[in-house]
C-alpha atoms as a PDB file:
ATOM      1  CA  UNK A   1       0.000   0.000   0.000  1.00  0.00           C
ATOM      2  CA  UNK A   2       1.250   3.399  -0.895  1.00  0.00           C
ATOM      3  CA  UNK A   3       0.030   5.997   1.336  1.00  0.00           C
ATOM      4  CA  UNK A   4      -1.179   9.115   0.094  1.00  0.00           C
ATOM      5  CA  UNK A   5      -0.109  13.153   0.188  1.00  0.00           C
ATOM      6  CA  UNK A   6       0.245  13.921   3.929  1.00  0.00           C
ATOM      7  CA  UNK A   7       2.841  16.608   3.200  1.00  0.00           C
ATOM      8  CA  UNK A   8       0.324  19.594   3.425  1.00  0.00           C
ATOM      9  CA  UNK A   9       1.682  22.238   5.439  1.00  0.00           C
ATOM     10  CA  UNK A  10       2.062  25.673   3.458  1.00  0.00           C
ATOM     11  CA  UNK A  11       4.764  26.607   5.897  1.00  0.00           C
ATOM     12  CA  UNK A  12       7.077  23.825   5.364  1.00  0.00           C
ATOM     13  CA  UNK A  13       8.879  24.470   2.640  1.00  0.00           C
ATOM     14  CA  UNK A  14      10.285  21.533   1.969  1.00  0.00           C
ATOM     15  CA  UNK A  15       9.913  19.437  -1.422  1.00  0.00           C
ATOM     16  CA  UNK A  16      10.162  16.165   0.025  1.00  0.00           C
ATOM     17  CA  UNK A  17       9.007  14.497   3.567  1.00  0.00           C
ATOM     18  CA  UNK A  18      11.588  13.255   5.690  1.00  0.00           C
ATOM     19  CA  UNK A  19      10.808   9.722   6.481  1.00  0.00           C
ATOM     20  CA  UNK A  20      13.430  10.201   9.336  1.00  0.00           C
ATOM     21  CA  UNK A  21      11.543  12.530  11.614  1.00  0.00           C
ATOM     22  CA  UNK A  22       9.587  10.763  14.247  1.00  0.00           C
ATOM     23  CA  UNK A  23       6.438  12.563  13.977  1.00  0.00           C
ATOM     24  CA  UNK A  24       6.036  12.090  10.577  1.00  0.00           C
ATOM     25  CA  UNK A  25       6.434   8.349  10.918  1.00  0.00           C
ATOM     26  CA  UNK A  26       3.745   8.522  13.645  1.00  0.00           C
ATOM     27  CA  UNK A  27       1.411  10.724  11.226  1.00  0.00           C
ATOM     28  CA  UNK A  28       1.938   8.003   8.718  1.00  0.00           C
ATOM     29  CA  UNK A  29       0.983   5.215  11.244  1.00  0.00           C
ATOM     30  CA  UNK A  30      -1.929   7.015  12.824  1.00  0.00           C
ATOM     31  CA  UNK A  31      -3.791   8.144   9.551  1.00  0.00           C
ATOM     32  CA  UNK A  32      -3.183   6.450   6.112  1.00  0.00           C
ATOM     33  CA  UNK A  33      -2.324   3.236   7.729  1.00  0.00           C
ATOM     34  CA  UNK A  34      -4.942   2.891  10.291  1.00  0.00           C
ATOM     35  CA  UNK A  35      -7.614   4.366   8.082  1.00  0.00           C
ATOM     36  CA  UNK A  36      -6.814   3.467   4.535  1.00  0.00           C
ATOM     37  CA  UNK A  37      -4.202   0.718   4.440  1.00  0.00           C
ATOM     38  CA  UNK A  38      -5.978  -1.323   7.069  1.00  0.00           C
ATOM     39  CA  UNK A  39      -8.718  -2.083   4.301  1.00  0.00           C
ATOM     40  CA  UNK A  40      -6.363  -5.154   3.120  1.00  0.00           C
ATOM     41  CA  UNK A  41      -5.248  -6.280   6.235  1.00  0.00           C
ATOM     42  CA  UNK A  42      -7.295  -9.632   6.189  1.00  0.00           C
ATOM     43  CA  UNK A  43      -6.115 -11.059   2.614  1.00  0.00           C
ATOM     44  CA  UNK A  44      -2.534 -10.721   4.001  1.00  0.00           C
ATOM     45  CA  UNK A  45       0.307  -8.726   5.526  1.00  0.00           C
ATOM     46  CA  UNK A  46       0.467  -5.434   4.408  1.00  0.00           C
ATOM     47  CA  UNK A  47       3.732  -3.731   3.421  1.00  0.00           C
ATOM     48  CA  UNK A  48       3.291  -0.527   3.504  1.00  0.00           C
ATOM     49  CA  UNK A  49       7.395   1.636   2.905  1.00  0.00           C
ATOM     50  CA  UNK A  50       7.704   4.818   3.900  1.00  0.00           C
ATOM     51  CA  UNK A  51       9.003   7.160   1.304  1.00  0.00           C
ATOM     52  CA  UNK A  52      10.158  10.695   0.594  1.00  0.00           C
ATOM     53  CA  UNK A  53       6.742  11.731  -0.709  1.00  0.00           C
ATOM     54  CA  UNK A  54       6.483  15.178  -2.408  1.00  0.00           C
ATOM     55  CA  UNK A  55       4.968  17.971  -0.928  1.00  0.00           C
ATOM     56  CA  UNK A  56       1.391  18.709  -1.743  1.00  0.00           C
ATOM     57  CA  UNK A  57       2.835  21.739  -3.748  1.00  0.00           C
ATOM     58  CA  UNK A  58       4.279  19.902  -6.856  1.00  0.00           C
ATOM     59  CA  UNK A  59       0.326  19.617  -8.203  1.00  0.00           C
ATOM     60  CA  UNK A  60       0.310  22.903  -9.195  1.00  0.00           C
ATOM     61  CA  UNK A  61       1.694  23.542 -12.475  1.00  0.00           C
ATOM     62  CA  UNK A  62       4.061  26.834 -11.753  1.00  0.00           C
ATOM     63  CA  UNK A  63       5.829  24.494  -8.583  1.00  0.00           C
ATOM     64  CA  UNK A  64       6.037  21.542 -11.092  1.00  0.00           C
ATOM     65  CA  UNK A  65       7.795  22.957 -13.792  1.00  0.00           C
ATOM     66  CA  UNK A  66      10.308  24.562 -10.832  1.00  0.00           C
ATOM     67  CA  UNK A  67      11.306  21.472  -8.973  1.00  0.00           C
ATOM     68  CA  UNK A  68       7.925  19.590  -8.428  1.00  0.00           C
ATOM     69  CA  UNK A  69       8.903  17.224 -11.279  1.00  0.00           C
ATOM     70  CA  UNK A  70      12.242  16.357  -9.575  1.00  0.00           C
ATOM     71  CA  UNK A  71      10.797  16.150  -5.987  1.00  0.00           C
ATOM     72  CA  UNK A  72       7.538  13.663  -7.729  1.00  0.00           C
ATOM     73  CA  UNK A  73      10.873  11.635  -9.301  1.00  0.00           C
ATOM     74  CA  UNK A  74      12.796  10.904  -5.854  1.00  0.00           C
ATOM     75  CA  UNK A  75       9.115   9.703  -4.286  1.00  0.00           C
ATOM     76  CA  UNK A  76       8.700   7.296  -6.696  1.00  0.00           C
ATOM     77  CA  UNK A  77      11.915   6.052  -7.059  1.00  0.00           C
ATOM     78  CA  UNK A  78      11.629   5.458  -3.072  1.00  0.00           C
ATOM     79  CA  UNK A  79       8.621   3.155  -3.597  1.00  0.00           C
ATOM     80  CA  UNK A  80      10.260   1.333  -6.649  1.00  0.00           C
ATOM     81  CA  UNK A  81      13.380   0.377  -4.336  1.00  0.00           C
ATOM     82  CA  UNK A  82      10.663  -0.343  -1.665  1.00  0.00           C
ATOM     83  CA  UNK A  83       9.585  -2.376  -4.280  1.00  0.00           C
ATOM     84  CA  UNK A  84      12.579  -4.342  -5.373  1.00  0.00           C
ATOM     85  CA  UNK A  85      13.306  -4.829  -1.418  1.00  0.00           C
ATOM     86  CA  UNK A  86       9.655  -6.100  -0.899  1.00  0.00           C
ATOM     87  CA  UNK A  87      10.056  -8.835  -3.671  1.00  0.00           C
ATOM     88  CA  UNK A  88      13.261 -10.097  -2.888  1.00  0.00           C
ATOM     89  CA  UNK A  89      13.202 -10.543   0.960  1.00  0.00           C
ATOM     90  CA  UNK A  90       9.448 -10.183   1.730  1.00  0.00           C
ATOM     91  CA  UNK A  91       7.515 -11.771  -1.105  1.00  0.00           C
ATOM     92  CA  UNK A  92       8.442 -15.267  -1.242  1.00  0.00           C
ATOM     93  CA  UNK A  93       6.644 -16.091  -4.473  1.00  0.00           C
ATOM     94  CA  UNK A  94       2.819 -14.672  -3.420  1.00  0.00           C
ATOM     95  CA  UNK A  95       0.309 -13.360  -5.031  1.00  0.00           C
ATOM     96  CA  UNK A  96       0.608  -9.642  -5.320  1.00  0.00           C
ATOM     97  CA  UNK A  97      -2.471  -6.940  -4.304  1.00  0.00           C
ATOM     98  CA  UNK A  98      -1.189  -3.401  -4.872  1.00  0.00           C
ATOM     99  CA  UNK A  99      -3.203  -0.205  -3.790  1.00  0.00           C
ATOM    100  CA  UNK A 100      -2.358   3.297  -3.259  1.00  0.00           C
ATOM    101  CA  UNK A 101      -4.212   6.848  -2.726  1.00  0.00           C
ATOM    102  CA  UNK A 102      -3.723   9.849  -4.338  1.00  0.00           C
ATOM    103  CA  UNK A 103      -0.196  10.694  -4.700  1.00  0.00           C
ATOM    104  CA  UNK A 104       0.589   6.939  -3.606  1.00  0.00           C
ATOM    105  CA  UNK A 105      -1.711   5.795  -6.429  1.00  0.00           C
ATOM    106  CA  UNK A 106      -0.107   7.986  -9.199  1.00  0.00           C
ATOM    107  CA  UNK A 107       2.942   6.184  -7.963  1.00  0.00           C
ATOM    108  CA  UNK A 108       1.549   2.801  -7.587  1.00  0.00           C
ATOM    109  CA  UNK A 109       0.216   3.014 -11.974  1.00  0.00           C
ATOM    110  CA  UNK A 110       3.747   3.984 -12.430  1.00  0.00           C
ATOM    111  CA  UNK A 111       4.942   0.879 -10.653  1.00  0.00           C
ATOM    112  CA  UNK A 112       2.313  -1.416 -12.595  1.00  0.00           C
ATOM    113  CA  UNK A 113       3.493   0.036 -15.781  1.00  0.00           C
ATOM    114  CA  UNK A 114       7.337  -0.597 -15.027  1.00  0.00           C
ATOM    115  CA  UNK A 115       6.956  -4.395 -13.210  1.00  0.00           C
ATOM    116  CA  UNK A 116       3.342  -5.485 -14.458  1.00  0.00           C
ATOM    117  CA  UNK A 117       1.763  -4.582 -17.265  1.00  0.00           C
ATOM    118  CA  UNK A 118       3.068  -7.178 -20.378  1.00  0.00           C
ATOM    119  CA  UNK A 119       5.743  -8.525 -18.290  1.00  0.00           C
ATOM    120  CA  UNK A 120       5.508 -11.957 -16.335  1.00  0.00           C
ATOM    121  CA  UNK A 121       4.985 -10.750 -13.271  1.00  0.00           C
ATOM    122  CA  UNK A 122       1.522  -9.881 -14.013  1.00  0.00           C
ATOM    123  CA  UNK A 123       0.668 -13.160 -13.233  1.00  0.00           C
ATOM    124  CA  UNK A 124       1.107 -12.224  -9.860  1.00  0.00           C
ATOM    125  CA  UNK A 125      -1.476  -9.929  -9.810  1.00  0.00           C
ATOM    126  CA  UNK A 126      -4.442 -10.729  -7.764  1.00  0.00           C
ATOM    127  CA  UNK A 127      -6.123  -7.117  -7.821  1.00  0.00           C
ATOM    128  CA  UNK A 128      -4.720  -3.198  -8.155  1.00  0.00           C
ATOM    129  CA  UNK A 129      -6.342  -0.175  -6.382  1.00  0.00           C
ATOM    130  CA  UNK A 130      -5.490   2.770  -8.134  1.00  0.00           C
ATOM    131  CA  UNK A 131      -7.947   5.195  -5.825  1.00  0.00           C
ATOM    132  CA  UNK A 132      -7.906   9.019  -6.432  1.00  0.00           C
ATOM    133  CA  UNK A 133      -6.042   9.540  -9.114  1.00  0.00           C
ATOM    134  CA  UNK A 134      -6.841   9.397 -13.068  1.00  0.00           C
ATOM    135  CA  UNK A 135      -6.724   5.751 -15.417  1.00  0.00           C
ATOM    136  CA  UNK A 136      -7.023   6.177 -18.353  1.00  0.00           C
ATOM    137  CA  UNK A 137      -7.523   3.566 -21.223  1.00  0.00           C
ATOM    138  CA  UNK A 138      -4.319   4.382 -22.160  1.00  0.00           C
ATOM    139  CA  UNK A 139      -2.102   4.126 -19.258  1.00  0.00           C
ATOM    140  CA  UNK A 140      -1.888   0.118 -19.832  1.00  0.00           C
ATOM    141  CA  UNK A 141      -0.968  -2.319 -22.365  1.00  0.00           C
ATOM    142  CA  UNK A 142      -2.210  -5.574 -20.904  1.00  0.00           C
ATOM    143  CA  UNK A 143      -4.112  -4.564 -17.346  1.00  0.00           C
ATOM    144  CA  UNK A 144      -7.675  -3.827 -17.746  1.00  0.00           C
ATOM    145  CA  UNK A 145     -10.219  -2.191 -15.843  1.00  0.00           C
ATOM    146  CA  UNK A 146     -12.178  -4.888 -13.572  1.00  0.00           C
ATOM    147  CA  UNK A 147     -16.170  -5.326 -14.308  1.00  0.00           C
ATOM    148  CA  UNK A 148     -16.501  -8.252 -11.648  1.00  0.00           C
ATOM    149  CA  UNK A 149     -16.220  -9.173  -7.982  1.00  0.00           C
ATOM    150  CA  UNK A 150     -13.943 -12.276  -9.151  1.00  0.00           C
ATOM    151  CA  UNK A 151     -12.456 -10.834 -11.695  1.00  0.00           C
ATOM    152  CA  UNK A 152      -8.637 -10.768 -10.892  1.00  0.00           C
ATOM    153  CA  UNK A 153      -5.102  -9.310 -12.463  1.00  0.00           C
ATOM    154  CA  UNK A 154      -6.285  -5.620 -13.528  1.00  0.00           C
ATOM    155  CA  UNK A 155      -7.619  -2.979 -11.636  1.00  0.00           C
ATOM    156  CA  UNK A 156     -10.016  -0.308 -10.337  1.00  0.00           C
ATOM    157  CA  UNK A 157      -9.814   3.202  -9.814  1.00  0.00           C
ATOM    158  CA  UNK A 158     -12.607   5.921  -8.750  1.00  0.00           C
ATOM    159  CA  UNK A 159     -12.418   9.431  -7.255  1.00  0.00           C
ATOM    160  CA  UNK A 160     -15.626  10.226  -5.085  1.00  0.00           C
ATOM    161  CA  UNK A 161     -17.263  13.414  -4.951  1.00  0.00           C
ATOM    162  CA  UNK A 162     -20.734  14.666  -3.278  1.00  0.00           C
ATOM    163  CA  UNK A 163     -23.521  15.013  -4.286  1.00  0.00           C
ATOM    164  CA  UNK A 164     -24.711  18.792  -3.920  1.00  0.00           C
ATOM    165  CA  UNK A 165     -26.772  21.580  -5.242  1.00  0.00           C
ATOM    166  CA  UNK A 166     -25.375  23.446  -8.092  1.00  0.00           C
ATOM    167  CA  UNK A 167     -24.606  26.564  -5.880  1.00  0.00           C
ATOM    168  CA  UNK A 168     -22.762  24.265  -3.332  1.00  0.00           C
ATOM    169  CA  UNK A 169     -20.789  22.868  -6.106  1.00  0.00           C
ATOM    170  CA  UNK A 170     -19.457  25.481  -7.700  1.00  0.00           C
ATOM    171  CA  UNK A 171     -18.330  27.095  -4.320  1.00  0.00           C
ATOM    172  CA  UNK A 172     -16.278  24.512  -3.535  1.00  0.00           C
ATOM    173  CA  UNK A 173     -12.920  23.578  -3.266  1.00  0.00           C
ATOM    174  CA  UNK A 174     -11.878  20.151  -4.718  1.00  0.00           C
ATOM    175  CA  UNK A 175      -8.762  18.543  -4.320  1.00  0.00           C
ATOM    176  CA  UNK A 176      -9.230  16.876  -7.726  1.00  0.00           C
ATOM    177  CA  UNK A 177     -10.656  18.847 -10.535  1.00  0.00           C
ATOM    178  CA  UNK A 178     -13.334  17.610 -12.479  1.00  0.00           C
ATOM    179  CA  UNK A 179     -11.487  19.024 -15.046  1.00  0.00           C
ATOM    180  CA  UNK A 180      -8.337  16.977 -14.952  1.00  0.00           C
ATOM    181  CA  UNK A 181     -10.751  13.617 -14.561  1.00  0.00           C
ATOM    182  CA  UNK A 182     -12.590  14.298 -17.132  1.00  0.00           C
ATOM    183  CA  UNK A 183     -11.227  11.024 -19.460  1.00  0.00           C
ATOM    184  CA  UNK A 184     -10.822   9.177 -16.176  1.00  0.00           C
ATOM    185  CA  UNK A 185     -11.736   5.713 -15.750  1.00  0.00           C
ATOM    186  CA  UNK A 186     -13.926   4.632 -12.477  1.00  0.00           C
ATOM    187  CA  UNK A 187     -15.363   1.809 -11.011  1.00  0.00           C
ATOM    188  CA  UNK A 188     -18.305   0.681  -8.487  1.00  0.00           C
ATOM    189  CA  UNK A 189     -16.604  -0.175  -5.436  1.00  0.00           C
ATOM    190  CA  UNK A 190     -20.235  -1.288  -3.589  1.00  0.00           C
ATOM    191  CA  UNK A 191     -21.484  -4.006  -6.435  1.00  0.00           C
ATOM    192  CA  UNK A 192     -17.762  -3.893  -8.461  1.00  0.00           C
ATOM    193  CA  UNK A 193     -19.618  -4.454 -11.551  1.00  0.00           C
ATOM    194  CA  UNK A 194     -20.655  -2.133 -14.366  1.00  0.00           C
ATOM    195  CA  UNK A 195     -23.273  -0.873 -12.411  1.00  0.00           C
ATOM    196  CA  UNK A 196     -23.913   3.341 -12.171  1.00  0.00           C
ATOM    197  CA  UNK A 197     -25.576   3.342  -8.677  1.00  0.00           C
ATOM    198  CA  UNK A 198     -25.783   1.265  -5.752  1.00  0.00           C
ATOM    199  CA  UNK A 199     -28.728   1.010  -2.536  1.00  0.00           C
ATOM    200  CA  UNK A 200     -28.149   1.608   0.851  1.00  0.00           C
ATOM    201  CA  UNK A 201     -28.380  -1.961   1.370  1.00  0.00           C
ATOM    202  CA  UNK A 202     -25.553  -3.306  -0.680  1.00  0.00           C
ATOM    203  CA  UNK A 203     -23.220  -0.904   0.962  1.00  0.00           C
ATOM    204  CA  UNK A 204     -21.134  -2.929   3.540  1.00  0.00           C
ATOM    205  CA  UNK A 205     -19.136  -0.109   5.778  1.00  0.00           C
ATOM    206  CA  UNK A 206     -17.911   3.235   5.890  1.00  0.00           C
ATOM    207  CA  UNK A 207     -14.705   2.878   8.489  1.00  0.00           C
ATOM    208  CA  UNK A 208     -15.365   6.279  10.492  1.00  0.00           C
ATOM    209  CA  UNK A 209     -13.461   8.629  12.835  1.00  0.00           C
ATOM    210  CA  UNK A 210     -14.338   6.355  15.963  1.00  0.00           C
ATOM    211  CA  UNK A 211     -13.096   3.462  14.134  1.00  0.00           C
ATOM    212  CA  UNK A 212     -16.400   2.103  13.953  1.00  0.00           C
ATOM    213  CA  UNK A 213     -17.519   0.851  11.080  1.00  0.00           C
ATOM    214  CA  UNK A 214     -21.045   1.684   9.490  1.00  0.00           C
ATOM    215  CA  UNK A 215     -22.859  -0.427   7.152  1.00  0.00           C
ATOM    216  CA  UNK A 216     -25.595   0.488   5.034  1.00  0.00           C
ATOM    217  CA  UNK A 217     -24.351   4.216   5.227  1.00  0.00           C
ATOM    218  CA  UNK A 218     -23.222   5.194   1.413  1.00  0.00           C
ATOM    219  CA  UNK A 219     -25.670   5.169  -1.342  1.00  0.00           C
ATOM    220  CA  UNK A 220     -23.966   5.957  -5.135  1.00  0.00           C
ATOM    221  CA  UNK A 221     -26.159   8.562  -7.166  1.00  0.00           C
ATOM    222  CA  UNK A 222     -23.813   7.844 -10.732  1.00  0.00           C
ATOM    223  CA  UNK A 223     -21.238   6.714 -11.976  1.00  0.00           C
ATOM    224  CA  UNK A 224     -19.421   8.266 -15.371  1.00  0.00           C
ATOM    225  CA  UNK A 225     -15.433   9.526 -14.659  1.00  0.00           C
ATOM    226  CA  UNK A 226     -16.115   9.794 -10.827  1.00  0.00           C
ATOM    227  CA  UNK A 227     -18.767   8.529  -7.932  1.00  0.00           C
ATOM    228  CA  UNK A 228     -21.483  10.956  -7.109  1.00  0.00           C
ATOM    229  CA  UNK A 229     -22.647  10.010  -3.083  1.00  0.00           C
ATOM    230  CA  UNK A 230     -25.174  11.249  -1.435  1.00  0.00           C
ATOM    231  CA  UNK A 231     -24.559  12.382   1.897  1.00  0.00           C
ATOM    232  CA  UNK A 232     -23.959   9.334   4.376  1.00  0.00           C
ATOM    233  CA  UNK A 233     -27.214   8.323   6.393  1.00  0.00           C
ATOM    234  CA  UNK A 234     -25.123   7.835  10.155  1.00  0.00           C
ATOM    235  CA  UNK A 235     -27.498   9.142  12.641  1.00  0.00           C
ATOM    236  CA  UNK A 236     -27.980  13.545  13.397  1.00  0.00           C
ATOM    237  CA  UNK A 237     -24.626  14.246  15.084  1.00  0.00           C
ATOM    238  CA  UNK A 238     -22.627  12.608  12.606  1.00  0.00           C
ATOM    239  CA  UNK A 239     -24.720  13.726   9.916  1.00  0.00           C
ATOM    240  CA  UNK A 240     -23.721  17.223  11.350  1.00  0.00           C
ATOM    241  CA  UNK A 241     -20.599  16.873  11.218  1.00  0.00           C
ATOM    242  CA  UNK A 242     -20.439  15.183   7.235  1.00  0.00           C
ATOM    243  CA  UNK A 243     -22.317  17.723   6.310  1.00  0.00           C
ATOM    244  CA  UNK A 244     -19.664  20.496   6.680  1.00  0.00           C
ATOM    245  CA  UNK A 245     -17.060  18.432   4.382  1.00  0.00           C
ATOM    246  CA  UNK A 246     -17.609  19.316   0.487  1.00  0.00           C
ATOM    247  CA  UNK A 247     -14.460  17.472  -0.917  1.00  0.00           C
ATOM    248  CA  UNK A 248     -14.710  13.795  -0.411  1.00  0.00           C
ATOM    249  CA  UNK A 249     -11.212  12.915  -1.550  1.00  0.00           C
ATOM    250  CA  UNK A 250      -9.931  12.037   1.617  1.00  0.00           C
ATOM    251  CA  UNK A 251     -12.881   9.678   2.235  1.00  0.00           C
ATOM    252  CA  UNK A 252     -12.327   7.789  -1.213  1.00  0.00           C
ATOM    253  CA  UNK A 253     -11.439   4.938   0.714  1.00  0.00           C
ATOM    254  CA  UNK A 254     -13.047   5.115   4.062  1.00  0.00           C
ATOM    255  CA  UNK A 255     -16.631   5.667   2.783  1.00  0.00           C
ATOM    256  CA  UNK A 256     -15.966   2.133   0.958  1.00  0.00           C
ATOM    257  CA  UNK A 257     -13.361   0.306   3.419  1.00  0.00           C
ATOM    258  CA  UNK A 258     -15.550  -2.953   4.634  1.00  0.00           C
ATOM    259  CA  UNK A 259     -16.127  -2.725   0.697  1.00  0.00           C
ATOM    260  CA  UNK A 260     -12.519  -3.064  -0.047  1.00  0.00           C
ATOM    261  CA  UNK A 261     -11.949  -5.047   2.400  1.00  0.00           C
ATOM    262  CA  UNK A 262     -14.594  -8.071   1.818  1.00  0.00           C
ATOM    263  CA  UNK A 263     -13.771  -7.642  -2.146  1.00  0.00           C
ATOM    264  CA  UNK A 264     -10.067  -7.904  -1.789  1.00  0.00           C
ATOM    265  CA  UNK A 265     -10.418 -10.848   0.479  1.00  0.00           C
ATOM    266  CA  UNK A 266     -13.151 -12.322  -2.434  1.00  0.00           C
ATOM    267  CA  UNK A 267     -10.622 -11.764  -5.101  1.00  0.00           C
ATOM    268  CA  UNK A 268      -8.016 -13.264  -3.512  1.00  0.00           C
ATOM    269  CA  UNK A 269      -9.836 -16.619  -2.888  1.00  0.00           C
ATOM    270  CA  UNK A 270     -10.253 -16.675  -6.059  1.00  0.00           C
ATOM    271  CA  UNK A 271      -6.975 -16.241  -7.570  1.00  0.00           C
ATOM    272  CA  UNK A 272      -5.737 -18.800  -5.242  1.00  0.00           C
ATOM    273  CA  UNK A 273      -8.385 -20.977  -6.311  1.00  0.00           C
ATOM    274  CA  UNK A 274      -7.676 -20.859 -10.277  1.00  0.00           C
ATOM    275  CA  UNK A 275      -4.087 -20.426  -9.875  1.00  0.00           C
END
């Protein structure tokens, strides 16, 4: 699992995070991992390297043309030696799941294209979870996008947004543009199928703040390069609370983690089954 952008902080001006520096290792443990990675953490052991991540800054185009490119570079070439270390002394000839959010999935396509896609090793592949970034259909030769809740050795990808009035909508802030999605793959991550919506009923957990997790919570409006949700159904206070937040990109896996998790534990049963 490749952790998303938690290098946020206007003030730091730094391009890269330093994986050395205590707090940041404990940020790392106490939000991506428990929230996000912990999603796979009943199909098998999760490896999950810290790397020298680029600052949230690099996404705008005037900071990537003046060192953003360079600082992206040295973050993914962390998680590629991460990558070589993993398969050498960690692997031991096992099936493969790799996932990643946001500025950990950017790097994890990157390390499909380079180890995966038309090579050998794709027959490693039980699933990929390329969540909140852009897939295109032409980022892979050989890895498709996944229509079914067997279906194993490509991936899926979506980037979740709200569901609000027009007004609300255009007032706010999203981390990713529709814009920049526009040609973007995305899949169903409640029925995993080709399916545009889902009910209240097939939705299996959204892993909140409490670390409780709430079934029957998420309900998807449409589907075309990104999820439309409506506003979770978890009782008045919490409702409160949900109802402040606008941009959904940090939720992209939470809203949909007893999801992930029951579908990459499905998945994997099956590869090992046919394999």
């Amino acid at each position: 699992f490749i952790y998303p952008t938690l290098l946020t902080d206007k003030d730091n001006t730094r391009w890269n995070a330093d994986i050395f520096d205590s707090s940041t290792r404990s940020y790392v443990l106490g939000s991506s991992v428990k929230y996000q990675a912990s999603a796979w953490y009943s199909t098998g052991d999760v490896y999950v390297p810290y790397y020298r991540q680029a600052h949230l800054r690099v996404f705008r185009e005037s900071f990537w043309k003046n060192g953003g490119k360079e600082a992206y570079e040295m973050a993914y070439n962390d998680i590629r030696e991460a990558f070589v270390t993993y398969m050498k002394e960690y692997n031991n000839d096992k099936p493969i799941i790799i996932a990643g959010h946001s500025q950990g999935a950017g790097h994890a396509k990157r390390l499909l294209q380079e180890f995966f896609d038309d090579k050998p090793l794709k027959n490693k592949l039980v699933a990929a979870y390329l969540i909140g970034t852009k897939i295109t259909n032409d980022d892979f030769k050989s890895l498709d996008l996944m229509t079914d809740k067997n279906e194993t050795g490509g991936f899926v990808t979506w980037n979740t947004y709200r569901l609000m009035s027009e007004r609300k909508t255009k007032n706010a802030s999203f981390t990713i543009s529709e814009e920049w999605i526009q040609d973007a793959l995305c899949s169903n991550p409640i029925t995993w199928d080709n399916g545009k919506t889902s009910n209240y009923k097939d939705h299996k957990g959204f892993l909140y703040l409490n670390k409780k997790v709430f079934p029957g919570t998420v309900k998807i409006e449409s589907i075309d390069n990104k999820i439309l949700v409506k506003l979770p159904k978890m009782g008045i206070v919490k409702r409160l609370l949900l109802s402040t937040v606008k941009d959904y990109h940090k939720a992209d896996v939470n809203l949909f983690w007893e999801d992930i998790r029951l579908n990459s534990v499905e998945r994997s049963k099956y590869y090992l089954k046919n394999n």
